[in-house]
Protein backbone atom coordinates (compact mmCIF):
# COMPACT_ATOMS: atom_id res chain seq x y z
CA UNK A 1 0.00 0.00 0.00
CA UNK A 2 1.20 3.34 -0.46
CA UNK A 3 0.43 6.35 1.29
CA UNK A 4 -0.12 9.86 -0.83
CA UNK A 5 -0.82 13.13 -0.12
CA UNK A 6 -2.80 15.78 -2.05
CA UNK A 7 -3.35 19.60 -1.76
CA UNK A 8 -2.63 23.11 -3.00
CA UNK A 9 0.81 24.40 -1.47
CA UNK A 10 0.47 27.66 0.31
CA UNK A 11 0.80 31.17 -2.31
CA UNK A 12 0.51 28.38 -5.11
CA UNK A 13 -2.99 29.95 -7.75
CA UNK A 14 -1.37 28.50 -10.87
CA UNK A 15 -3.63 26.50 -13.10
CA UNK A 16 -2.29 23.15 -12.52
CA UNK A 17 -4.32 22.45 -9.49
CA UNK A 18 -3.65 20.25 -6.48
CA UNK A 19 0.09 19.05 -6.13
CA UNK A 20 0.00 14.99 -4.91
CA UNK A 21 3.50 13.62 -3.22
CA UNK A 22 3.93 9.82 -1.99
CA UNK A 23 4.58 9.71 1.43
CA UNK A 24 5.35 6.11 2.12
CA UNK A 25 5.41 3.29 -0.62
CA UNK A 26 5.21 -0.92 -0.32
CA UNK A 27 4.14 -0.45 3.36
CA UNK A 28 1.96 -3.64 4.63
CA UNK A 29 -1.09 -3.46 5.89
CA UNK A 30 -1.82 -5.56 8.79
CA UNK A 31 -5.51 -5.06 9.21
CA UNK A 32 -7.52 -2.82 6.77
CA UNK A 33 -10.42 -0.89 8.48
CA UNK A 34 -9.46 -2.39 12.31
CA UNK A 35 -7.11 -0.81 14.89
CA UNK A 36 -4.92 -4.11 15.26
CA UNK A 37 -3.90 -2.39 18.60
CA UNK A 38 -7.22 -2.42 19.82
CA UNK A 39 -7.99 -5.99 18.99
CA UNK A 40 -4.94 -6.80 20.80
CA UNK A 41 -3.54 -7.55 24.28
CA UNK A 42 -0.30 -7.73 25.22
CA UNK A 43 0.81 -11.28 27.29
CA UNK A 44 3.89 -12.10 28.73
CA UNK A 45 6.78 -15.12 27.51
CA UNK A 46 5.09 -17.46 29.93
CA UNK A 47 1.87 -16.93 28.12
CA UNK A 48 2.60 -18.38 24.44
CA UNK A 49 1.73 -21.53 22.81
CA UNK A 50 4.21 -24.68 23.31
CA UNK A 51 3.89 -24.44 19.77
CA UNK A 52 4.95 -20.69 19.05
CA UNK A 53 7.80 -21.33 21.74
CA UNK A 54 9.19 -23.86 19.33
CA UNK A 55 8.60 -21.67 16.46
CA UNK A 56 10.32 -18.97 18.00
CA UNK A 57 13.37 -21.19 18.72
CA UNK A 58 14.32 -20.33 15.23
CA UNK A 59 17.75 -17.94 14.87
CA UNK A 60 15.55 -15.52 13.00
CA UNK A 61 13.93 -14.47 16.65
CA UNK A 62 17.17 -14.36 18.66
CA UNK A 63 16.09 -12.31 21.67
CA UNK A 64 12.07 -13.09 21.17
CA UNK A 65 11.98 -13.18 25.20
CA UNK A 66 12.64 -9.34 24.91
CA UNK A 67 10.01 -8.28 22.43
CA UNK A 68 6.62 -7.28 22.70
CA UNK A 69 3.91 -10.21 22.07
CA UNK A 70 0.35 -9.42 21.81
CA UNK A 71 -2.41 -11.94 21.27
CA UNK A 72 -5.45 -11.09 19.42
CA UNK A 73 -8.69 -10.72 20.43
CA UNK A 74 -10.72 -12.21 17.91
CA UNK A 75 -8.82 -14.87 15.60
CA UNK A 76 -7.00 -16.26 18.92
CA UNK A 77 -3.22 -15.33 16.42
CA UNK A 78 -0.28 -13.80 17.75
CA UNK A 79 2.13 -10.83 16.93
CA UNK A 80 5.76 -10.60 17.76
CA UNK A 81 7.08 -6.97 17.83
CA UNK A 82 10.93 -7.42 17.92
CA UNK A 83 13.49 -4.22 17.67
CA UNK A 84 16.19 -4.98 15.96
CA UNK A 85 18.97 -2.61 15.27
CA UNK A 86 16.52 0.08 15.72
CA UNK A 87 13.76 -0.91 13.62
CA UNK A 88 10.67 -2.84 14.69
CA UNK A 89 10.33 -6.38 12.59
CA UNK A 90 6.85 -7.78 13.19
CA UNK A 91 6.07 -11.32 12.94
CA UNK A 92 2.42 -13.00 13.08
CA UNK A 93 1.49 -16.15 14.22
CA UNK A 94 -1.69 -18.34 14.09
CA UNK A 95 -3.04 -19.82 17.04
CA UNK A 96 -0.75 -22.74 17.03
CA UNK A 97 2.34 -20.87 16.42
CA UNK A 98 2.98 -21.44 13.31
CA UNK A 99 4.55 -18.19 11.47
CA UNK A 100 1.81 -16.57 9.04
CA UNK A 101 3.94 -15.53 5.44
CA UNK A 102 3.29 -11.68 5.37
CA UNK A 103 1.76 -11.02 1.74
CA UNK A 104 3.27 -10.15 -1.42
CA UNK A 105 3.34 -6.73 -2.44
């Protein structure tokens, strides 16, 4: 998905109209219409599948134990919020732990 935005710059009457600018590009949508925050709640390490805790014995989620884990409301899934090097990788799960591929763009 992209994000765009459109307007008239300020002192700008020329002909051409509105001026549109992308803003962010390829970004992934985790949820369209729903606050995935607010169909969320945070659990602790001790609070994940046996199955996920397998899953997440994978190199790929070195330092898991650290990260933020939510579980969602209403599919019974999982996120992983890790921070690595500064920027947040997320990961979802389904309910038996099993890693969810993100889409394609």
């Amino acid at each position: 998905m992209d994000v765009l935005i459109a307007g008239t710059p300020p002192g700008s009457q020329g002909p051409n109209g509105p001026k549109a600018k992308t803003l962010l590009q390829n970004i992934q949508v985790l949820s369209a219409g729903q606050n995935y925050q607010k169909d969320m709640t945070r659990i602790q390490a001790t609070d994940i599948p046996s199955g996920m805790r397998q899953t997440l014995q994978d190199p790929q989620y070195k330092g898991w134990e650290n990260s933020d884990i939510y579980k969602s409301n209403s599919n019974n899934g999982y996120m992983l919020q890790m921070n690595t090097g500064g920027q947040v990788q997320s990961y979802q799960f389904d309910s038996e732990g099993k890693l969810v591929p993100k889409p394609k763009p």
